[in-house]
C-alpha atoms as a PDB file:
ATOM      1  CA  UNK A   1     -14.871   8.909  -6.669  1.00  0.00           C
ATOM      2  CA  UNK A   2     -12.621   9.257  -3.409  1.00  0.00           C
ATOM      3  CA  UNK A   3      -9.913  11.127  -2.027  1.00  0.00           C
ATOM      4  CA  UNK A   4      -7.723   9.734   0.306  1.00  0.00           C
ATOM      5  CA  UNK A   5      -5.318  11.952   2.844  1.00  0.00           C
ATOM      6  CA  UNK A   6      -2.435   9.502   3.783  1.00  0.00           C
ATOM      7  CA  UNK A   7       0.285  12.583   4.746  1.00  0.00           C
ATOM      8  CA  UNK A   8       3.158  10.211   6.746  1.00  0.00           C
ATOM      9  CA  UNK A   9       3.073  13.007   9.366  1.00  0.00           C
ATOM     10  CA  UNK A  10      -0.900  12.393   9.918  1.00  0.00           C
ATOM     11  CA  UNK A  11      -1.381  10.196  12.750  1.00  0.00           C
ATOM     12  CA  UNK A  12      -4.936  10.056  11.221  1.00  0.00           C
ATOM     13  CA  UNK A  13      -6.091   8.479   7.814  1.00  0.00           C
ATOM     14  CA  UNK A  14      -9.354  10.558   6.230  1.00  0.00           C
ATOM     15  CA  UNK A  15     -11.240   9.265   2.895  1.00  0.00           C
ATOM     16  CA  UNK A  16     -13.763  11.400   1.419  1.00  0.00           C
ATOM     17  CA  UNK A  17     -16.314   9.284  -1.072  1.00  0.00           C
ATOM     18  CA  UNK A  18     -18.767  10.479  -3.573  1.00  0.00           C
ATOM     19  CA  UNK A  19     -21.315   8.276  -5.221  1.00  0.00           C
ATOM     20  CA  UNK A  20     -22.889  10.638  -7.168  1.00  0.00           C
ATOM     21  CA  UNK A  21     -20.197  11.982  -9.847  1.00  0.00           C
ATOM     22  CA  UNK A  22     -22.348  13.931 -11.985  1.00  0.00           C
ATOM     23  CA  UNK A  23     -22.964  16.032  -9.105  1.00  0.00           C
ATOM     24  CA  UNK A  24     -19.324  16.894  -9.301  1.00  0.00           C
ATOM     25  CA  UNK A  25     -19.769  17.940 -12.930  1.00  0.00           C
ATOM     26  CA  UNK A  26     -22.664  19.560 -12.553  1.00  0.00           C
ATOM     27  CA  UNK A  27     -20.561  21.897  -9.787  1.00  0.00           C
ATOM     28  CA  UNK A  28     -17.510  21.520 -12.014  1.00  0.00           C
ATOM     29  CA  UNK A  29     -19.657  22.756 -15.334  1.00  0.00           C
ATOM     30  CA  UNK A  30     -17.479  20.083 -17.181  1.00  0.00           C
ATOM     31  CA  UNK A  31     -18.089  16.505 -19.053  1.00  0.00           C
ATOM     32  CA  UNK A  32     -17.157  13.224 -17.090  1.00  0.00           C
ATOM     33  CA  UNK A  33     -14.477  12.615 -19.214  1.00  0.00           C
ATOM     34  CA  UNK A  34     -12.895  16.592 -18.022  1.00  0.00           C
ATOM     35  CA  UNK A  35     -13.664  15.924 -14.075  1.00  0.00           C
ATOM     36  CA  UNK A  36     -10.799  13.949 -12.980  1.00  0.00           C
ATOM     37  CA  UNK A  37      -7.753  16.661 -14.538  1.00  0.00           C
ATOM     38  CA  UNK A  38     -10.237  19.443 -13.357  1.00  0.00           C
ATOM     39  CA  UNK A  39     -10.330  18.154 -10.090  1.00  0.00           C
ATOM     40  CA  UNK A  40      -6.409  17.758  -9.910  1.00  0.00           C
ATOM     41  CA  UNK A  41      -5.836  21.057 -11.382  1.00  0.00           C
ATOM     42  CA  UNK A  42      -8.265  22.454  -8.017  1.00  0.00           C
ATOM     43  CA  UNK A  43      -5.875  20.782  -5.855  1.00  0.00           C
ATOM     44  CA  UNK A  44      -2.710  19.990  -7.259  1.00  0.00           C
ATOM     45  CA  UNK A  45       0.643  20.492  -4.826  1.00  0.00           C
ATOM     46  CA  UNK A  46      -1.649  21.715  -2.306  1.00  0.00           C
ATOM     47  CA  UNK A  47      -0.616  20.054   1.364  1.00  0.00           C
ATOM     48  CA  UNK A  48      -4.442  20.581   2.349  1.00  0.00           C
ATOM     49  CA  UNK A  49      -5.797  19.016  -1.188  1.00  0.00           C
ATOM     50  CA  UNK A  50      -8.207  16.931   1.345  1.00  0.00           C
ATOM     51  CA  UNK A  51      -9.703  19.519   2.546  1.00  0.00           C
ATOM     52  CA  UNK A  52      -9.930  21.835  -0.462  1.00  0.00           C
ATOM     53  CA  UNK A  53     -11.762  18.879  -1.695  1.00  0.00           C
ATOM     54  CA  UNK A  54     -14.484  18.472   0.567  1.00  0.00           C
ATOM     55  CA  UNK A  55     -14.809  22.027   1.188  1.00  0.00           C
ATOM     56  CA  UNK A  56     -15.886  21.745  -2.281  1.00  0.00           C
ATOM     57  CA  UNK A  57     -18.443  19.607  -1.796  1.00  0.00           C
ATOM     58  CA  UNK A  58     -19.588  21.028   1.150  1.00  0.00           C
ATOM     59  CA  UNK A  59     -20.148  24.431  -0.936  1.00  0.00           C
ATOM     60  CA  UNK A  60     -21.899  22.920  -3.227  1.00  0.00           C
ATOM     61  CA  UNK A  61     -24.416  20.879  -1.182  1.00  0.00           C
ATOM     62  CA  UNK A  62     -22.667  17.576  -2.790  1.00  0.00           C
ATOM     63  CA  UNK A  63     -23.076  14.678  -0.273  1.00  0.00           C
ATOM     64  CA  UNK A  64     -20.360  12.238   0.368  1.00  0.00           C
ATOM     65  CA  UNK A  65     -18.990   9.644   2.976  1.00  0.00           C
ATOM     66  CA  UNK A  66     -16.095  10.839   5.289  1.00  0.00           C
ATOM     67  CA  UNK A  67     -13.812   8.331   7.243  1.00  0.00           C
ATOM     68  CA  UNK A  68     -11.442   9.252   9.290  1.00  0.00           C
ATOM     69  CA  UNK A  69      -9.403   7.188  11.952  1.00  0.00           C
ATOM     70  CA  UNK A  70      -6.133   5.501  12.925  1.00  0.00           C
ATOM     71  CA  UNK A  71      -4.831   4.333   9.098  1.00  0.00           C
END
């Protein structure tokens, strides 16, 4: 599961990767097949989605990968 943030204004590309999903449920308190739509309902029309996101994860101790550099 990643996020990408690929604004056109950004002169900077950032990717945010989980391996472990069930984390995310577990955090979420929903099924896998309920994560993705509650995941876009967290962030949906939000200009700072990305970092909604991995404040998220950071709250909830979830590890992930995070990229960021020219795109």
């Amino acid at each position: 599961m990643d996020l990408q943030d690929l604004s056109p204004t950004s002169e900077y590309e950032r990717c945010a990767t989980v391996h472990n999903t069930e984390e995310v449920c577990k955090a979420l308190d929903v099924d896998i097949a309920k994560v993705e739509e509650s995941l876009h309902d967290m962030v949906k029309n939000k200009n700072n989605a990305f970092d909604i996101f991995t404040d998220f994860l950071d709250k909830h101790k979830i590890k992930f990968d995070y990229y960021s550099g020219r795109g």
